[in-house]
PDB file of N, CA and C in Angstrom:
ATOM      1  N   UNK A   1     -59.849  32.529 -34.178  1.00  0.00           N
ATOM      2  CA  UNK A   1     -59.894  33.825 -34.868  1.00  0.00           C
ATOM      3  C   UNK A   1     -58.760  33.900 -35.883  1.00  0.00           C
ATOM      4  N   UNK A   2     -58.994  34.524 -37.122  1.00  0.00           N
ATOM      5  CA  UNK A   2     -57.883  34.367 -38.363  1.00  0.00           C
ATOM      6  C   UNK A   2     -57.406  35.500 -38.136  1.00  0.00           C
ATOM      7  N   UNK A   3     -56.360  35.724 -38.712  1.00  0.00           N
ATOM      8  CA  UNK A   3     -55.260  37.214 -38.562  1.00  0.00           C
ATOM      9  C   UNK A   3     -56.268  37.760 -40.020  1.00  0.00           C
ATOM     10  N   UNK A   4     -55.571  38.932 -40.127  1.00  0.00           N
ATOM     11  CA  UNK A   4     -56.682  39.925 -41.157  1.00  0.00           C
ATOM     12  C   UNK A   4     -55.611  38.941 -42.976  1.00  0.00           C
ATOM     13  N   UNK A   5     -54.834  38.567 -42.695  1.00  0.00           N
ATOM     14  CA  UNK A   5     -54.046  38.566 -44.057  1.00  0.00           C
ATOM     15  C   UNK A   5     -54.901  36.873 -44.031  1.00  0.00           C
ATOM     16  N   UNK A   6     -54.949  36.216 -43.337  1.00  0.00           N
ATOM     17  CA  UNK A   6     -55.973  34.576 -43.434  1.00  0.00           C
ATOM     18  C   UNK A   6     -56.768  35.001 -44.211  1.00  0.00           C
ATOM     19  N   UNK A   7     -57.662  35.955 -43.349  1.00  0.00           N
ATOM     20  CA  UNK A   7     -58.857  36.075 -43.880  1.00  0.00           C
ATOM     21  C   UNK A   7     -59.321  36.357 -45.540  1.00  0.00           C
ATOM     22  N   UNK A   8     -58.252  37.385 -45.956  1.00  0.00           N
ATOM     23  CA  UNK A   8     -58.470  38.422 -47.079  1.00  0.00           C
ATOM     24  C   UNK A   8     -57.943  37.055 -48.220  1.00  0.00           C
ATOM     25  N   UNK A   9     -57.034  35.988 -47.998  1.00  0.00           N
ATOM     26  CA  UNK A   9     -56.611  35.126 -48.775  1.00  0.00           C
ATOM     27  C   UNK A   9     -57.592  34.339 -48.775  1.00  0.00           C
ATOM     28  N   UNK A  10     -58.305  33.885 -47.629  1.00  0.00           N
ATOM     29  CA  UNK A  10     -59.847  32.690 -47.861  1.00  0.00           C
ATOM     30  C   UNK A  10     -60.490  33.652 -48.448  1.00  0.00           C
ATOM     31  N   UNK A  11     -61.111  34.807 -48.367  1.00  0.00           N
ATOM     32  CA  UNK A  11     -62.197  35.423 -49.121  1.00  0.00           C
ATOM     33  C   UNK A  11     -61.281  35.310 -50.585  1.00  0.00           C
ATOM     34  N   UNK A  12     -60.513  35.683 -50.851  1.00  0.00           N
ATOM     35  CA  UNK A  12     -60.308  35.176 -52.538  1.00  0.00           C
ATOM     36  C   UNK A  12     -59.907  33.930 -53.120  1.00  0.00           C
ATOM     37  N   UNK A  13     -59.657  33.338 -52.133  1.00  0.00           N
ATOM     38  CA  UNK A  13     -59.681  31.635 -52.746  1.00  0.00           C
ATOM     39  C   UNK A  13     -60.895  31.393 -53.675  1.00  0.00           C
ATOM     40  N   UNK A  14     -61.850  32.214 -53.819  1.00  0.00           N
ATOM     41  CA  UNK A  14     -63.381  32.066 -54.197  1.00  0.00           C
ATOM     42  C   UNK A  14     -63.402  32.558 -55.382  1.00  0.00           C
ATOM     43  N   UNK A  15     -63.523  31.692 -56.739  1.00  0.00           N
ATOM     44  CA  UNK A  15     -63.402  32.277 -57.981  1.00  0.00           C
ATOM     45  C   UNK A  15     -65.031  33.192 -57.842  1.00  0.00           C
ATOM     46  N   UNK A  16     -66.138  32.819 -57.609  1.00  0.00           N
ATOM     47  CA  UNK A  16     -67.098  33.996 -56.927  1.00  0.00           C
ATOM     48  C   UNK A  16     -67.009  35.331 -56.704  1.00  0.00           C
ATOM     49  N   UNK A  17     -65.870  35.044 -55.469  1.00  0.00           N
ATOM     50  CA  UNK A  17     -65.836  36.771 -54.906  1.00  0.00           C
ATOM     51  C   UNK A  17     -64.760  37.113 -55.611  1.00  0.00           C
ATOM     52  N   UNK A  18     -64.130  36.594 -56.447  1.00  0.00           N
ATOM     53  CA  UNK A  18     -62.970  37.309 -57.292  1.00  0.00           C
ATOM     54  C   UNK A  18     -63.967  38.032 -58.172  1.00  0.00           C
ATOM     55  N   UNK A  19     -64.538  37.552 -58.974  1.00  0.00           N
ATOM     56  CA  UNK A  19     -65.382  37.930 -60.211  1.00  0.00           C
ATOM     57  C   UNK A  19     -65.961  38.692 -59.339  1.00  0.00           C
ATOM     58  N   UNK A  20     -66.651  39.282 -58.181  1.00  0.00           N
ATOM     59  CA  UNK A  20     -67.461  40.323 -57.613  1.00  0.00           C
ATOM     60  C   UNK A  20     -66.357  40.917 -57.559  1.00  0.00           C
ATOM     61  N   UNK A  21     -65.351  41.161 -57.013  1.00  0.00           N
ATOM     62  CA  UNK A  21     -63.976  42.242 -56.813  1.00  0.00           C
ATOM     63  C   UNK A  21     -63.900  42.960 -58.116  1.00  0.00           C
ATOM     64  N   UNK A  22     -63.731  41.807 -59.177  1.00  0.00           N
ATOM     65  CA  UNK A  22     -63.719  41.870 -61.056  1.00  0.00           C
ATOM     66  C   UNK A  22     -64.289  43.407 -60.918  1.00  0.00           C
ATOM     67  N   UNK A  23     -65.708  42.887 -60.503  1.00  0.00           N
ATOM     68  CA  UNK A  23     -66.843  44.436 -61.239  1.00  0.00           C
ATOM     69  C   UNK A  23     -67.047  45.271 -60.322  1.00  0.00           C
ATOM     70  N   UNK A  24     -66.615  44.835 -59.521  1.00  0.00           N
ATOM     71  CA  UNK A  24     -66.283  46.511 -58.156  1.00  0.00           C
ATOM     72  C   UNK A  24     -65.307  47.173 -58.510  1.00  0.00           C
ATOM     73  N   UNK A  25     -64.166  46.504 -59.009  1.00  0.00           N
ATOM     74  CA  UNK A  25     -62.807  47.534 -59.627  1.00  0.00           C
ATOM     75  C   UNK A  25     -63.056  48.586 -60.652  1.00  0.00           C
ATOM     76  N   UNK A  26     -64.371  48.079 -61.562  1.00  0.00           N
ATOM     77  CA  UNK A  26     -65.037  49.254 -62.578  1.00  0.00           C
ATOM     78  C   UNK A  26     -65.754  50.432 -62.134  1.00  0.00           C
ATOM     79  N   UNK A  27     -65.934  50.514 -60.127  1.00  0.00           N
ATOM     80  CA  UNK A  27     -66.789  50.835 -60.094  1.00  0.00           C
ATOM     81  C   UNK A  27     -67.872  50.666 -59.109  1.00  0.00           C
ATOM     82  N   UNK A  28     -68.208  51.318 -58.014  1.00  0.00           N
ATOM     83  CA  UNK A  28     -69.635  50.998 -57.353  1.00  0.00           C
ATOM     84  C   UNK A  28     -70.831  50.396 -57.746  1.00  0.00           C
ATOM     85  N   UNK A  29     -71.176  49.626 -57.041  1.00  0.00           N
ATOM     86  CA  UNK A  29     -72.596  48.462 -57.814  1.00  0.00           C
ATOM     87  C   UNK A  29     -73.384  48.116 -56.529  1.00  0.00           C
ATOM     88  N   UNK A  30     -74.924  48.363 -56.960  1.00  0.00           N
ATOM     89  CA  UNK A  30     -75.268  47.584 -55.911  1.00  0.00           C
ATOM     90  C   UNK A  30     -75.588  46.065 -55.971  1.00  0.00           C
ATOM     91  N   UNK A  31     -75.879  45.850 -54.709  1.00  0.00           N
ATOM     92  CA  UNK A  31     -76.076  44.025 -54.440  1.00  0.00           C
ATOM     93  C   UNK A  31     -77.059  43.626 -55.519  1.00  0.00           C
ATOM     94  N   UNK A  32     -77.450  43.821 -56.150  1.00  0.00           N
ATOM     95  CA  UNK A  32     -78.837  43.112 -57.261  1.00  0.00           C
ATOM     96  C   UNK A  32     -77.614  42.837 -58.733  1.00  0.00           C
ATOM     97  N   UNK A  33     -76.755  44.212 -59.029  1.00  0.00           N
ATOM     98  CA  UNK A  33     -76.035  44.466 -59.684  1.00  0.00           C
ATOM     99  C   UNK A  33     -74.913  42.934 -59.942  1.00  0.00           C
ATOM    100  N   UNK A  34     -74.562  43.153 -58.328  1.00  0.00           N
ATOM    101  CA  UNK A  34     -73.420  42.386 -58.498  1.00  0.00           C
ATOM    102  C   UNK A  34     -74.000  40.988 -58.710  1.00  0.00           C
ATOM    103  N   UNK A  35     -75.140  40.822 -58.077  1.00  0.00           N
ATOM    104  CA  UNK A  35     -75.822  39.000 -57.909  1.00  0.00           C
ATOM    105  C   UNK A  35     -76.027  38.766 -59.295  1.00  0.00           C
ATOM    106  N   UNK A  36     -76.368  39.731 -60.455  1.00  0.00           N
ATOM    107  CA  UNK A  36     -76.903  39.451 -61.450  1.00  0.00           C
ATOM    108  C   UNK A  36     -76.569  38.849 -62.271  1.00  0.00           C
ATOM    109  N   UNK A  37     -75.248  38.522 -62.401  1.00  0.00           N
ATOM    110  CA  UNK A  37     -73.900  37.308 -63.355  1.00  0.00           C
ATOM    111  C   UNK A  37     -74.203  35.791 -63.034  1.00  0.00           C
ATOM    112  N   UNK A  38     -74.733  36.042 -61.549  1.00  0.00           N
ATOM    113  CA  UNK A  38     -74.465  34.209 -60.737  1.00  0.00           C
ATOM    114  C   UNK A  38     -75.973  33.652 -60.536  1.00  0.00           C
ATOM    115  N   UNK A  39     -76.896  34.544 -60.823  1.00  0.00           N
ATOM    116  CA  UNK A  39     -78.427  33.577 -60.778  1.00  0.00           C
ATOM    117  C   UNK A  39     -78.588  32.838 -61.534  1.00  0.00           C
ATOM    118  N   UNK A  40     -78.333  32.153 -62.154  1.00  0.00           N
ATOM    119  CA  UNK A  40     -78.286  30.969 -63.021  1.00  0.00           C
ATOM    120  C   UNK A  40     -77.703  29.975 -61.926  1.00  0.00           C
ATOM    121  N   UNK A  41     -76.710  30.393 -61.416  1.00  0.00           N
ATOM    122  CA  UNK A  41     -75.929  29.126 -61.069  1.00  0.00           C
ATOM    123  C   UNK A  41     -76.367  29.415 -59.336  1.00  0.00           C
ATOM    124  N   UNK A  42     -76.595  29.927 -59.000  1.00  0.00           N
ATOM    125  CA  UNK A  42     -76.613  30.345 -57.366  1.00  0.00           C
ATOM    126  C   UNK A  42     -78.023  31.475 -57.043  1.00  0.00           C
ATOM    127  N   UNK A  43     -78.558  31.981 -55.825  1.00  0.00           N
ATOM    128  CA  UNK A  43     -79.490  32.248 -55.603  1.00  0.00           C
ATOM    129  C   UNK A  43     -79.280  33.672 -54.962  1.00  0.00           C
ATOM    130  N   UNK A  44     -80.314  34.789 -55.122  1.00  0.00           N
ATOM    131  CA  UNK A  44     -79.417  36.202 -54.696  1.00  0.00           C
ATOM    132  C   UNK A  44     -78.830  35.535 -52.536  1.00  0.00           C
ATOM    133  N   UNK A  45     -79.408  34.948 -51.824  1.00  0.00           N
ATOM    134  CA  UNK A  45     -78.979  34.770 -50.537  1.00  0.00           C
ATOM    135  C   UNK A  45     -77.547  34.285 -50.607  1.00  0.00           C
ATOM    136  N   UNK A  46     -76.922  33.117 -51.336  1.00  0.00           N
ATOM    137  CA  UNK A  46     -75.651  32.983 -51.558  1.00  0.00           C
ATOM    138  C   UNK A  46     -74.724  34.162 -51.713  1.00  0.00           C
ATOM    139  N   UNK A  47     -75.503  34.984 -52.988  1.00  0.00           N
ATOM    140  CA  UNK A  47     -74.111  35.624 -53.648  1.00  0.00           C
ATOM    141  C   UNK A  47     -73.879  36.788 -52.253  1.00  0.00           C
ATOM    142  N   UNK A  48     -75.075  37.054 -51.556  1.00  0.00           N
ATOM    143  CA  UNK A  48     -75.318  37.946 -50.408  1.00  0.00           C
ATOM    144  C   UNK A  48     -74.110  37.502 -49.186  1.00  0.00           C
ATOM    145  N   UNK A  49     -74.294  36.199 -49.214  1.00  0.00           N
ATOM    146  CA  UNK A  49     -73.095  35.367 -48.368  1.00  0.00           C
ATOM    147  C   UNK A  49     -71.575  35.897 -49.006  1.00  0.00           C
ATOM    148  N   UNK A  50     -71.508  35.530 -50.052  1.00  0.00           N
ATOM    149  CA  UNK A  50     -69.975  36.142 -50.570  1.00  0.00           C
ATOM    150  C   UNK A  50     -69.692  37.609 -50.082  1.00  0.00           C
ATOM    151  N   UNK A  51     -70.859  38.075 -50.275  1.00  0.00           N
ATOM    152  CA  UNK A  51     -70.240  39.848 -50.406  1.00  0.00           C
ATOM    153  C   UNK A  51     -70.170  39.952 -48.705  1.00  0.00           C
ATOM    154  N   UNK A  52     -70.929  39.243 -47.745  1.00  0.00           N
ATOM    155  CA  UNK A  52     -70.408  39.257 -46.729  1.00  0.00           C
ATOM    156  C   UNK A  52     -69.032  38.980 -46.036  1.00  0.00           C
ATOM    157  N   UNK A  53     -68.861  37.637 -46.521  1.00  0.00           N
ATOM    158  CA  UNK A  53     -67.570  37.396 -46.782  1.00  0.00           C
ATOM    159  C   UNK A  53     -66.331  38.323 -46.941  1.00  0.00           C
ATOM    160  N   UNK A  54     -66.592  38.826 -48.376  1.00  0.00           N
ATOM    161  CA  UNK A  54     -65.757  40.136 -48.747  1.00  0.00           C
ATOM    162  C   UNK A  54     -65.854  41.092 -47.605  1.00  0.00           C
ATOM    163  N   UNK A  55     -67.110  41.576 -47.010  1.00  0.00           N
ATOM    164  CA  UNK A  55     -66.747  42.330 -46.190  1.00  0.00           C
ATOM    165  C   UNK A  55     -66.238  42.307 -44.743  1.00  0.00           C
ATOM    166  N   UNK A  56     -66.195  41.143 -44.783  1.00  0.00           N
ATOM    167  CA  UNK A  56     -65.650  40.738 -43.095  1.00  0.00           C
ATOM    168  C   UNK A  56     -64.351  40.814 -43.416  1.00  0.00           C
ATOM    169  N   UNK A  57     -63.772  40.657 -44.257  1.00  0.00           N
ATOM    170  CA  UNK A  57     -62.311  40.389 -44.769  1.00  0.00           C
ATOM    171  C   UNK A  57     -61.972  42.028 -45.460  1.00  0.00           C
ATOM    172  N   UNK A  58     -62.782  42.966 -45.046  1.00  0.00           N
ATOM    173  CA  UNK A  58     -62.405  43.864 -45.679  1.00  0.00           C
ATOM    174  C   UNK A  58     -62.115  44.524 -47.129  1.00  0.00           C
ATOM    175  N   UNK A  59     -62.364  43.523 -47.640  1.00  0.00           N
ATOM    176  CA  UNK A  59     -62.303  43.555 -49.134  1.00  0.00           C
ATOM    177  C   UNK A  59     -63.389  44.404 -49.890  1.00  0.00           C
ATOM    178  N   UNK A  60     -64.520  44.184 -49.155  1.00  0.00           N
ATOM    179  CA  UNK A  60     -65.490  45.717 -49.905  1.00  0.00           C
ATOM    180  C   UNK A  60     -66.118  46.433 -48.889  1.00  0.00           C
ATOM    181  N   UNK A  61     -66.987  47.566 -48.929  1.00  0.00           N
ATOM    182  CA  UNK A  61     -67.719  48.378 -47.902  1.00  0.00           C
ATOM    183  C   UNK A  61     -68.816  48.253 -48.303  1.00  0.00           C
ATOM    184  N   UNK A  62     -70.029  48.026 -47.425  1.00  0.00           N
ATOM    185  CA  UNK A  62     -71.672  48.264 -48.272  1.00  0.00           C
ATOM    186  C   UNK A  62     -72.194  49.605 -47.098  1.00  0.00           C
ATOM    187  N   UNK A  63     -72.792  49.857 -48.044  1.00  0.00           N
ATOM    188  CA  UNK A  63     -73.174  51.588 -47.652  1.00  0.00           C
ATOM    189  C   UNK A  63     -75.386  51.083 -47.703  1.00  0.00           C
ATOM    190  N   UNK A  64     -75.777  51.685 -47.035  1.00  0.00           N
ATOM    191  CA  UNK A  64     -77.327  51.216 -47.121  1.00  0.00           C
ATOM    192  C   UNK A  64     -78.054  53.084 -47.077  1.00  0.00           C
ATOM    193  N   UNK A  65     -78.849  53.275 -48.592  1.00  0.00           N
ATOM    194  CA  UNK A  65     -79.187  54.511 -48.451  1.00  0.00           C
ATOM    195  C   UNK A  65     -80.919  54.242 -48.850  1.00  0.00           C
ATOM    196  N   UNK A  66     -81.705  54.255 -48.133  1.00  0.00           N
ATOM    197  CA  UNK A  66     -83.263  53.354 -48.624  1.00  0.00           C
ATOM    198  C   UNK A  66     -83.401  52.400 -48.966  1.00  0.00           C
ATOM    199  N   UNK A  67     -83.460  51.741 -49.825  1.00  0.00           N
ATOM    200  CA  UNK A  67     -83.631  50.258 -50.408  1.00  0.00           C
ATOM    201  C   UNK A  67     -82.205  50.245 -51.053  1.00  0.00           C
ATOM    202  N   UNK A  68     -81.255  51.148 -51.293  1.00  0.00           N
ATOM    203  CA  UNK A  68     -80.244  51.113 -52.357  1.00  0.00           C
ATOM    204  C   UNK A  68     -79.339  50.676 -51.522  1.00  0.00           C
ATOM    205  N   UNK A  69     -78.801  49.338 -51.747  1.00  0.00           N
ATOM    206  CA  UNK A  69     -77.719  48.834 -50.861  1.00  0.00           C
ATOM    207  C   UNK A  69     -76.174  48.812 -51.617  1.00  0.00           C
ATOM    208  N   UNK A  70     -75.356  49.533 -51.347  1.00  0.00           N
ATOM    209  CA  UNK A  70     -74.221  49.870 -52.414  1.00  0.00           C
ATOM    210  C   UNK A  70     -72.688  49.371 -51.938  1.00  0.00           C
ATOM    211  N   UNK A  71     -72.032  48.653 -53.036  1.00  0.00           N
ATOM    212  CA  UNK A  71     -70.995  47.887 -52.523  1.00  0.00           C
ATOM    213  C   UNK A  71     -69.998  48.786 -52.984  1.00  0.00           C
ATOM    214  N   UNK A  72     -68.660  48.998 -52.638  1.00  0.00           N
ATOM    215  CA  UNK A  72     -67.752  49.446 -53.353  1.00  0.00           C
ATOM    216  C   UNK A  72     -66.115  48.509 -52.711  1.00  0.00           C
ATOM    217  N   UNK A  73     -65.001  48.747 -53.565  1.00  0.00           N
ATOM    218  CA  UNK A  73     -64.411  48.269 -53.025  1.00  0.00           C
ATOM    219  C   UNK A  73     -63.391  48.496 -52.491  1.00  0.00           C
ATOM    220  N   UNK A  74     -62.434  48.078 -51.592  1.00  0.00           N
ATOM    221  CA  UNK A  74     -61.425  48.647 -50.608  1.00  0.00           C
ATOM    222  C   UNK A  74     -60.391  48.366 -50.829  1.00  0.00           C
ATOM    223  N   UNK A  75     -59.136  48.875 -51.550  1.00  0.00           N
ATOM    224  CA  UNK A  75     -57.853  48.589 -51.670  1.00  0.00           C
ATOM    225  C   UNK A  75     -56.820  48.592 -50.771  1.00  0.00           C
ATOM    226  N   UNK A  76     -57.452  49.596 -49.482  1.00  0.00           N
ATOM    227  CA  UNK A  76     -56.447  48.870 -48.567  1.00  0.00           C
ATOM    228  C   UNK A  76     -56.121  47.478 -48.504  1.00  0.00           C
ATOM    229  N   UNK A  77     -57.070  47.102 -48.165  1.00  0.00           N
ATOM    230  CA  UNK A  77     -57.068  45.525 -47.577  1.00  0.00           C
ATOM    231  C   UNK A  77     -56.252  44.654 -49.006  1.00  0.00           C
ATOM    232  N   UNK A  78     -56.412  44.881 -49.979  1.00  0.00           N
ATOM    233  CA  UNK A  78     -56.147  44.346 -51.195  1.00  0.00           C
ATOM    234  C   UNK A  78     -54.452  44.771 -50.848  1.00  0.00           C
ATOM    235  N   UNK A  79     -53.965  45.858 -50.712  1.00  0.00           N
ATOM    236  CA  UNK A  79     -52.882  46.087 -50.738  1.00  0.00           C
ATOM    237  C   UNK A  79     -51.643  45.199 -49.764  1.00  0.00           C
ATOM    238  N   UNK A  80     -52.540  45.633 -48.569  1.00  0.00           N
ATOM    239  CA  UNK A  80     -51.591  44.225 -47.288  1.00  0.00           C
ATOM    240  C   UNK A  80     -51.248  43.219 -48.074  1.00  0.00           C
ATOM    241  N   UNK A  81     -52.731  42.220 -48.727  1.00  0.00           N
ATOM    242  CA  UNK A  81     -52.040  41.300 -49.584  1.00  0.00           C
ATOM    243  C   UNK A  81     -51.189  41.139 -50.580  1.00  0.00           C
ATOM    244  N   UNK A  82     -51.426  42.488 -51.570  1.00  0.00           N
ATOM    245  CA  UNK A  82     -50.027  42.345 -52.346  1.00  0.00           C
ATOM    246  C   UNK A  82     -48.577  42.608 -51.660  1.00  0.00           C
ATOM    247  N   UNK A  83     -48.509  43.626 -50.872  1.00  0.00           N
ATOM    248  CA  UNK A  83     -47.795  43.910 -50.161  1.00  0.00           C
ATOM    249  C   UNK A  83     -46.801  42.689 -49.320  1.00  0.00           C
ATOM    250  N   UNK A  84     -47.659  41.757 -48.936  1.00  0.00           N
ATOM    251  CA  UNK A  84     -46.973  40.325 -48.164  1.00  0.00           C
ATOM    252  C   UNK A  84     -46.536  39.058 -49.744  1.00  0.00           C
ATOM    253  N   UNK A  85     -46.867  39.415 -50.648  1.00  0.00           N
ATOM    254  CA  UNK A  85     -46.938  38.686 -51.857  1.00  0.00           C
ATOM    255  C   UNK A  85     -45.417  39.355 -52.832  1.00  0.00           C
ATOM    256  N   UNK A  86     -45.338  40.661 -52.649  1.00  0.00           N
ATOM    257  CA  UNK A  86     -44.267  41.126 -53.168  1.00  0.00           C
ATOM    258  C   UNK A  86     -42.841  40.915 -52.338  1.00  0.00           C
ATOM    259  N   UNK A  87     -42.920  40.592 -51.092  1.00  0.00           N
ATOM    260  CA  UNK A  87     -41.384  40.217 -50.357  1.00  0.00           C
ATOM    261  C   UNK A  87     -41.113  39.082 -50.741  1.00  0.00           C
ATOM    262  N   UNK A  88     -42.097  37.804 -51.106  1.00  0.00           N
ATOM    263  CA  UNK A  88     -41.712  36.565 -51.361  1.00  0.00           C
ATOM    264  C   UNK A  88     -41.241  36.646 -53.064  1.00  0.00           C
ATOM    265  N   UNK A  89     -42.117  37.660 -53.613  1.00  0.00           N
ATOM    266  CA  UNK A  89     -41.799  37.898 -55.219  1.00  0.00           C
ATOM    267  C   UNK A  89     -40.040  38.280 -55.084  1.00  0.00           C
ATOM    268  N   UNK A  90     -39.999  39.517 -54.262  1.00  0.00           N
ATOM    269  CA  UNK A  90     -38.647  39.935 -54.146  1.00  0.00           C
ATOM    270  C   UNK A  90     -37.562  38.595 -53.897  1.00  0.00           C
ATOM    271  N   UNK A  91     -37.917  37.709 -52.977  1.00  0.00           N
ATOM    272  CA  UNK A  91     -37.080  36.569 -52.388  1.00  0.00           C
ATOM    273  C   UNK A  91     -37.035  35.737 -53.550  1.00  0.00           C
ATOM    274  N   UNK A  92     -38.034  35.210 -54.196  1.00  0.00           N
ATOM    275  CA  UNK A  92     -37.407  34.408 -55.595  1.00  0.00           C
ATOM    276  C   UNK A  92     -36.955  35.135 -56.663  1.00  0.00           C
ATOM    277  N   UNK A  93     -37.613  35.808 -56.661  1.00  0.00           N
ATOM    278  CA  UNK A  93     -36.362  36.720 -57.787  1.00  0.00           C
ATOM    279  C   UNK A  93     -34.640  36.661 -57.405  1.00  0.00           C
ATOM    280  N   UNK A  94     -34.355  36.906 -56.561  1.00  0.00           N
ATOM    281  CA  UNK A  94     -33.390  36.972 -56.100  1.00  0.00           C
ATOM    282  C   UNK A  94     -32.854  35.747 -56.033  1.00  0.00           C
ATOM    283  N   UNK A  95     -33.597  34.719 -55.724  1.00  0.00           N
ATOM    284  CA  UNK A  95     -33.207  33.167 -55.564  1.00  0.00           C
ATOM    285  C   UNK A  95     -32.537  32.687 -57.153  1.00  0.00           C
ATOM    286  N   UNK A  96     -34.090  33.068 -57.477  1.00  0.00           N
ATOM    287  CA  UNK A  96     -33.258  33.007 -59.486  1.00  0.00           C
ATOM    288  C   UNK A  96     -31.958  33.401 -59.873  1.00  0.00           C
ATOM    289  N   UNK A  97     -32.190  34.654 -59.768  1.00  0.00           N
ATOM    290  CA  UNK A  97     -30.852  35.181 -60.205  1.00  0.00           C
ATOM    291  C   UNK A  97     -29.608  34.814 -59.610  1.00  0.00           C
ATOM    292  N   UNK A  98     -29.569  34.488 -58.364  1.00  0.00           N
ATOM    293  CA  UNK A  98     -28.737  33.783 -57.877  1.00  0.00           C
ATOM    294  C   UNK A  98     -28.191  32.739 -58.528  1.00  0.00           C
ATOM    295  N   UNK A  99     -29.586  31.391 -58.644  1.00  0.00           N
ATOM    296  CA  UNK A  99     -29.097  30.000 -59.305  1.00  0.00           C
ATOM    297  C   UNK A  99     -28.727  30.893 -61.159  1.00  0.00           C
ATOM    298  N   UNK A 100     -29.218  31.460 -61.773  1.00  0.00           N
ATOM    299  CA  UNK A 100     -28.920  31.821 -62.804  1.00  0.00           C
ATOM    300  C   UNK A 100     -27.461  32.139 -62.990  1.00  0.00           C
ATOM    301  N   UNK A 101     -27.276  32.824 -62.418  1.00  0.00           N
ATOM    302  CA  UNK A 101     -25.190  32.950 -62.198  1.00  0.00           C
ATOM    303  C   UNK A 101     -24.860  31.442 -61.669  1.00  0.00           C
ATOM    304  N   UNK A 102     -24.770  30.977 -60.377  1.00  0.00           N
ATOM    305  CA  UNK A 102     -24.176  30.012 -60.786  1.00  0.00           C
ATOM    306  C   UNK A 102     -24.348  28.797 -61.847  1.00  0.00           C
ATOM    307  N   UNK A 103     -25.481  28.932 -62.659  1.00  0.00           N
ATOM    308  CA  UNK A 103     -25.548  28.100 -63.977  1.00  0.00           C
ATOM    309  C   UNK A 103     -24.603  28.289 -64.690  1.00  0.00           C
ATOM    310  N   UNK A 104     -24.522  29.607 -65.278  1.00  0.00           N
ATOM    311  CA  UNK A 104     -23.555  30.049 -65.758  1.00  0.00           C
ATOM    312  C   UNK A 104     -22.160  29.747 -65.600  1.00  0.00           C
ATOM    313  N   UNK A 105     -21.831  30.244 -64.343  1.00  0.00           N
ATOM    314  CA  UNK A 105     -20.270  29.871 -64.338  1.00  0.00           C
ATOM    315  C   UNK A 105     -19.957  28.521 -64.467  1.00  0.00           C
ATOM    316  N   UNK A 106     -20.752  27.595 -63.944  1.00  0.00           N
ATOM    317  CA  UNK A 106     -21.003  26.232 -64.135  1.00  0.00           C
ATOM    318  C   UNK A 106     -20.652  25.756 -65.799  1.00  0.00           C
ATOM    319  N   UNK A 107     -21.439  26.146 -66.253  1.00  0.00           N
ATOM    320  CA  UNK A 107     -21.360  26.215 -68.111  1.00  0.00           C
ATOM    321  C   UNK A 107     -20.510  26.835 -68.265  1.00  0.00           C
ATOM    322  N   UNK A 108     -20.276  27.684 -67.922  1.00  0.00           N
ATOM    323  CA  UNK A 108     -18.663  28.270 -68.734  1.00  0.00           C
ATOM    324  C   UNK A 108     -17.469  27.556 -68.110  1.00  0.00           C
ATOM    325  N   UNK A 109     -17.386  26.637 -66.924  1.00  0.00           N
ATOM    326  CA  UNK A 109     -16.654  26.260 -66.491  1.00  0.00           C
ATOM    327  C   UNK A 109     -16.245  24.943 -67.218  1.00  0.00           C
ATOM    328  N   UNK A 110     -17.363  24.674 -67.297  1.00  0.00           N
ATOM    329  CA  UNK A 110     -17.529  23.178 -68.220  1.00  0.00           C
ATOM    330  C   UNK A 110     -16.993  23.451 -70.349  1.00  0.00           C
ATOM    331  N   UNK A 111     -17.492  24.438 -70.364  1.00  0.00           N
ATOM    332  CA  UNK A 111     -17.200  24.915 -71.804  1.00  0.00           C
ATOM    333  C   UNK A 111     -15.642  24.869 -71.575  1.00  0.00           C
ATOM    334  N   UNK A 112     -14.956  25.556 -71.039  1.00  0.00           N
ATOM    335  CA  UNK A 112     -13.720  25.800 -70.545  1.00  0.00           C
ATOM    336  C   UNK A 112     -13.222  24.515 -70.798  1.00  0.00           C
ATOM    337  N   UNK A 113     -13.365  23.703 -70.124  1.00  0.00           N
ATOM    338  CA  UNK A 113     -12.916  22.310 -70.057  1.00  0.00           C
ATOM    339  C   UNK A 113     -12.690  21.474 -71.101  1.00  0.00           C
ATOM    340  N   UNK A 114     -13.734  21.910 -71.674  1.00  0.00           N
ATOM    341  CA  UNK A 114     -13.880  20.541 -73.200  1.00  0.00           C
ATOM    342  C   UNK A 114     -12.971  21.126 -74.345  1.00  0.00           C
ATOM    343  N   UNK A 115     -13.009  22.459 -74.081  1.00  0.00           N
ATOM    344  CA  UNK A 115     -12.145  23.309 -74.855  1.00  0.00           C
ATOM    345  C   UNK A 115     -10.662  22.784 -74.603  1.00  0.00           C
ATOM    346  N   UNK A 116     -10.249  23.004 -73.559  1.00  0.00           N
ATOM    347  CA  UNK A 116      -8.680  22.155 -73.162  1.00  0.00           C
ATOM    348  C   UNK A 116      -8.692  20.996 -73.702  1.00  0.00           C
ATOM    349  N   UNK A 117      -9.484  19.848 -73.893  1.00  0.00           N
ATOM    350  CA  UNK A 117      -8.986  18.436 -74.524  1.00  0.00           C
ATOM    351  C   UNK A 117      -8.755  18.523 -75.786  1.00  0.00           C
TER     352      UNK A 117
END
C-alpha cells in the first residue's frame, strides 16, 4: 500500500494526467471532454484508466448525474504535494545562500591576498 504523497507523485509522473489536471484547472469537464485531446494517440478506455488513476490519488472527483459523468479537480491533494516540495525548496535555498557567502568571503579573501604582493 503507497502513503497518499507516493501516490499523488506516481499519478503525475504521467505527462497524460498532467495535461488532464492542465484542463481541469480551467474548469469542470466531462470524461468525453477530457479524452478528446488523446484519441489519436490512445483509446477513450485508457484515458478512463488515467482519470482513475487521478482519482485514487485524489487528484480529481467524478460526480455521475445520468449519462453526464463530470470530473473536477481537487487541490487539496495537489497542495500536500506542494506543501512537502516547498520545505526541500526552503532547505536549498538556504543551502545556496549559505555556499553563496562562503564563496564570497573566499574571493574576497583571495582578492585580499593578491592585493598584498
Amino acid at each position: 500500500m503507497q502513503d497518499h504523497l507516493s501516490q499523488t507523485f506516481s499519478a503525475l509522473a504521467d505527462p497524460t494526467r498532467r495535461a488532464i489536471l492542465a484542463r481541469l484547472s480551467t474548469g469542470e469537464a466531462n470524461v468525453s471532454d477530457l479524452a478528446q485531446p488523446f484519441l489519436g494517440e490512445m483509446s477513450l478506455p485508457a484515458v478512463t484508466k488515467h482519470l482513475q488513476v487521478l482519482e485514487k490519488a485524489g487528484l480529481i472527483t467524478k460526480t455521475r448525474k445520468a449519462q453526464w459523468r463530470s470530473c473536477k479537480i481537487n487541490g487539496e491533494a495537489l497542495k500536500d504535494a506542494a506543501d512537502w516540495m516547498e520545505h526541500y525548496r526552503v532547505y536549498w535555498e538556504e543551502s545556496f545562500d549559505r555556499l553563496d557567502a562562503y564563496l564570497k568571503t573566499v574571493t574576497a579573501k583571495r582578492t585580499a591576498e593578491g592585493e598584498d604582493q
